[in-house]
Protein backbone atom coordinates (compact mmCIF):
# COMPACT_ATOMS: atom_id res chain seq x y z
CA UNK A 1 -30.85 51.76 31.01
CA UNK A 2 -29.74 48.47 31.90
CA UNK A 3 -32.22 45.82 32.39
CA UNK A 4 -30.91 44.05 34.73
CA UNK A 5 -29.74 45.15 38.62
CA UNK A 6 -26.48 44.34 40.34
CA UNK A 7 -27.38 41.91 43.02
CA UNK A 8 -24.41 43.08 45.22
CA UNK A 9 -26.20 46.77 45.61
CA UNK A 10 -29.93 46.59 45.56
CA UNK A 11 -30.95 49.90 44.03
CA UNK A 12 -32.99 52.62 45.56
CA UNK A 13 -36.23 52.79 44.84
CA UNK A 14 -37.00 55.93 42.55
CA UNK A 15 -39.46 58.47 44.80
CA UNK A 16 -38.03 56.96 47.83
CA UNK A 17 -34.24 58.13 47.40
CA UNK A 18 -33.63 61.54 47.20
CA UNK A 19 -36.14 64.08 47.83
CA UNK A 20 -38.96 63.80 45.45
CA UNK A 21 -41.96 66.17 44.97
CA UNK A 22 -45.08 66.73 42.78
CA UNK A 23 -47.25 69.13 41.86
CA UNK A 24 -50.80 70.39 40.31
CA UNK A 25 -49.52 71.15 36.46
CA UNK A 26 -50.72 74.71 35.24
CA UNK A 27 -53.77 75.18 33.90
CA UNK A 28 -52.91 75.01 30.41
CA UNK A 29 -51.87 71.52 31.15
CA UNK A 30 -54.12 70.32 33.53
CA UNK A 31 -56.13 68.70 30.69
CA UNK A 32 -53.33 66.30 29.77
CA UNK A 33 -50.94 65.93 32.30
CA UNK A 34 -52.27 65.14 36.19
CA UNK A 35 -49.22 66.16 38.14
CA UNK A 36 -45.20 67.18 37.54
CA UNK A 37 -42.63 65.71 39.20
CA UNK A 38 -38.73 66.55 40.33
CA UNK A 39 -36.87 63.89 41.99
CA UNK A 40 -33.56 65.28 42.98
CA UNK A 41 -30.61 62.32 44.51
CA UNK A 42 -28.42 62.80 46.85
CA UNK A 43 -25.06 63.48 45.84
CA UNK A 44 -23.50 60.56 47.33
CA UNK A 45 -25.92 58.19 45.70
CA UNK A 46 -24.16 56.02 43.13
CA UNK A 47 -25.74 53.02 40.60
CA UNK A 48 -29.38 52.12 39.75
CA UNK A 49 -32.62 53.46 40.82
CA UNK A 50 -35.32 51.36 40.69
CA UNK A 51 -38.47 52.02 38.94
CA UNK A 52 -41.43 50.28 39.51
CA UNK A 53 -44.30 49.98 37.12
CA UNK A 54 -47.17 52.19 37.38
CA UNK A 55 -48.49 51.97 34.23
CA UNK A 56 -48.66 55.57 33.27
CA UNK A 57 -46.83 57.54 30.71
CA UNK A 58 -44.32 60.57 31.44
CA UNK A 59 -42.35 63.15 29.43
CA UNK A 60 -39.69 63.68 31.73
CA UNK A 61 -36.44 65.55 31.61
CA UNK A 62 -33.02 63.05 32.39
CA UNK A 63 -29.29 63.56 31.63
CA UNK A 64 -30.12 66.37 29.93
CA UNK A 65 -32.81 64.86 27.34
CA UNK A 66 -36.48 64.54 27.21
CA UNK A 67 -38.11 61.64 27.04
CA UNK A 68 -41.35 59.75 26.56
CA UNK A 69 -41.36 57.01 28.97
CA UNK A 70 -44.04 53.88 29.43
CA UNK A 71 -46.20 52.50 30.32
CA UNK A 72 -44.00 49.91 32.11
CA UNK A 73 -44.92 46.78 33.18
CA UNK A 74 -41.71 46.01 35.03
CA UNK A 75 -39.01 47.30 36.43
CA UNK A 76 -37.08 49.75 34.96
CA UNK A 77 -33.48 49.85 36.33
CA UNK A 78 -31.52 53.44 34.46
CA UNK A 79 -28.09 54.61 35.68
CA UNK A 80 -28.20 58.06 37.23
CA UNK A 81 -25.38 60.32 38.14
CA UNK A 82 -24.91 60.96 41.43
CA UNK A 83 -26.97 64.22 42.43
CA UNK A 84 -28.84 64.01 39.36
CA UNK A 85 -32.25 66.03 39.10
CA UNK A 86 -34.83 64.04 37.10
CA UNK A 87 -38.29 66.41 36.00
CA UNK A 88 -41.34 64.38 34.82
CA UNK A 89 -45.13 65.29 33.76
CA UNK A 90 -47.43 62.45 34.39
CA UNK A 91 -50.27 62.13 31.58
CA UNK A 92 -53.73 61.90 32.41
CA UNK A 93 -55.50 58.83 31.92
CA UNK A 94 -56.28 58.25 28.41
CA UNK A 95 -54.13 61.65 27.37
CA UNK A 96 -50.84 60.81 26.35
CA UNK A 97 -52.61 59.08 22.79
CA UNK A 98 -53.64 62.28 21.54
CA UNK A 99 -51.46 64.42 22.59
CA UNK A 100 -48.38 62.45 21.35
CA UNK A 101 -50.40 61.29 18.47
CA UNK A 102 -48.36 57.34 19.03
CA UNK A 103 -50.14 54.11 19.80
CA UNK A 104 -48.92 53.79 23.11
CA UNK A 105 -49.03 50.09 22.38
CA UNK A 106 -45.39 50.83 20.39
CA UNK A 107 -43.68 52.49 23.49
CA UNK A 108 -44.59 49.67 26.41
CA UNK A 109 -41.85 49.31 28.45
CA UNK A 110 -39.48 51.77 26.28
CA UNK A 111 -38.24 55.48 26.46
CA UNK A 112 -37.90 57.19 23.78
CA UNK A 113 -36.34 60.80 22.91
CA UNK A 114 -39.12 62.68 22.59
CA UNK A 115 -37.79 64.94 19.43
CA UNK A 116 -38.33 61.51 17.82
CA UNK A 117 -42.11 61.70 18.55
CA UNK A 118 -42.80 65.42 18.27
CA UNK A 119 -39.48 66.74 16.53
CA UNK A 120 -37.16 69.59 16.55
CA UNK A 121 -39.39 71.66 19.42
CA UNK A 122 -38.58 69.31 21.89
CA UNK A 123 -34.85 69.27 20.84
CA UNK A 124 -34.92 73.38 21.24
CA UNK A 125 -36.82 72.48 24.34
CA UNK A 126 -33.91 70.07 26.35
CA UNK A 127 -31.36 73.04 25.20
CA UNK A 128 -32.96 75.56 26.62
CA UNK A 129 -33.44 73.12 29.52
CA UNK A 130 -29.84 72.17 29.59
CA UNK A 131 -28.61 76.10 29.81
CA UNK A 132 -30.17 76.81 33.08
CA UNK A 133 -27.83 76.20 35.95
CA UNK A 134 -30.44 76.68 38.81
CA UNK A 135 -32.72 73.34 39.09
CA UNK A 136 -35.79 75.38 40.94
CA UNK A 137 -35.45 77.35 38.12
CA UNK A 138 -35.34 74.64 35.11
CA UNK A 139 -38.81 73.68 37.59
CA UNK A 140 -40.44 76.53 36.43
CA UNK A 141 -39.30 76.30 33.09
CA UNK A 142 -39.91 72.92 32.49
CA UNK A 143 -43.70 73.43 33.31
CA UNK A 144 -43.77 76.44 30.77
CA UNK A 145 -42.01 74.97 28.05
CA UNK A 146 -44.38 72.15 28.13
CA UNK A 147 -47.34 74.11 27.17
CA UNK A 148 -45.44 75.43 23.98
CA UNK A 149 -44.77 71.97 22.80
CA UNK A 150 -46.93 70.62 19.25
CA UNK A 151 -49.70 68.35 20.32
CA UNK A 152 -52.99 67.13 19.22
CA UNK A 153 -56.17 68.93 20.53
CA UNK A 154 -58.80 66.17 18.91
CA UNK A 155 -59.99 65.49 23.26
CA UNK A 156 -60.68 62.06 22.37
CA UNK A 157 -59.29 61.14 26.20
CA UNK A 158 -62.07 62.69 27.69
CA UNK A 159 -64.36 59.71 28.53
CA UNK A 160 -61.08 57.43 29.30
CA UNK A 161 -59.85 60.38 31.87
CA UNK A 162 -63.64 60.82 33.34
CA UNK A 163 -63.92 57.13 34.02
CA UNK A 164 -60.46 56.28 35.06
CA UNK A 165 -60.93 59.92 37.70
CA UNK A 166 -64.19 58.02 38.78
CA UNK A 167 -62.36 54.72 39.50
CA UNK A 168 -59.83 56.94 41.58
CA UNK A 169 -62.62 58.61 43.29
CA UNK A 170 -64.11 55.72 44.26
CA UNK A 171 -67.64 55.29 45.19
CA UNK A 172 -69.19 55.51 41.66
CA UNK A 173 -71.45 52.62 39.99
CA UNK A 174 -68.89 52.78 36.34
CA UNK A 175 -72.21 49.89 35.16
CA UNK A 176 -74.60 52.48 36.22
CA UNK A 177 -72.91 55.50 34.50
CA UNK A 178 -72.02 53.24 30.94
CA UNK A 179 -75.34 52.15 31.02
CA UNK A 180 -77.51 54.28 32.82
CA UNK A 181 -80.31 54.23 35.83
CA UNK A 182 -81.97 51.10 34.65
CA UNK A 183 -79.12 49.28 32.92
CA UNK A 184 -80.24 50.58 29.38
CA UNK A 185 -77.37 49.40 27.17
CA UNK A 186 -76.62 53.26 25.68
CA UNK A 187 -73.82 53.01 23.82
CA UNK A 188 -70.83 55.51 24.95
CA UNK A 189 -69.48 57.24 22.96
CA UNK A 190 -66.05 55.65 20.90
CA UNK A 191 -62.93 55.89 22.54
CA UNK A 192 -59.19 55.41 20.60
CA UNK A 193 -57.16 53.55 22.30
């Protein structure tokens, strides 16, 4: 990645250039992750995309590597080849802690090979990625290969994912549900960061 863009060529902006999906993760990921991604470029596209910071936290699948990526708080600016097909799994709220078992406070701003974090799985993992030719296919497989992968089950994300899913909802008194009907100061319970 380079961290800074050529003014000459503003880059395209990365879900706006190229086709670029998501989709509900299977169930035996829908407790972590909150939606896969593919963005696919156009094969004429050359130089930077643009990332902008969302604050969340993705394994994703680039150049043929997987990484662990965020949370960003600016820009990110990485090279991509042109054509290039770039998978990603969006954490939950609160979920990529346990399940990568890293203080996310280490990876702000940074990607990071994810055999690093969670070893030689997720080496055998990009392979097995890298030998399929057929990118709807490498979709599916992605998805699949994902729920084999070594992770902690410990859960402690819950009460982070239910109130950051309330905040999205919208509507929802967060004072009312910490402390309950009367503003009782009940304690919730702990929470990891």
């Amino acid at each position: 990645m380079s961290s800074c863009p050529d003014p000459a060529e503003p880059p395209g902006v990365a879900g706006a250039t190229g086709r670029y999906r998501e989709w509900t993760p299977p169930a035996a990921l829908r407790g972590c992750f909150g939606q896969l991604w593919r963005s696919d470029l156009p094969v004429g596209h050359s130089g930077e995309v643009a990332v902008l910071p969302d604050g969340c936290v993705d394994i994703l699948w680039r150049d043929g590597r997987l990484y662990v990526v965020g949370p960003d708080v600016v820009a990110a600016h990485p090279q991509l080849t042109p054509g290039a097909q770039v998978l990603g799994a969006r954490f939950q709220p609160g979920a990529a802690r346990a399940w990568l078992g890293v203080p996310l406070g280490e990876m702000v701003g940074m990607a990071v090979e994810l055999d690093a974090v969670l070893g030689p799985q997720a080496r055998q993992m990009a392979a097995r990625l890298n030998d399929v030719g057929d990118g709807d296919a490498r979709q599916r497989l992605f998805a699949q290969a994902l729920a084999g992968l070594p992770r902690s089950t410990g859960g402690r994300h819950a009460v982070a994912a239910r109130v950051f899913g309330q905040v999205r909802a919208g509507g929802h008194d967060l004072a009312r549900d910490r402390f309950g009907a009367a503003g009782e100061h009940a304690q919730p319970a702990p929470v990891e960061p």
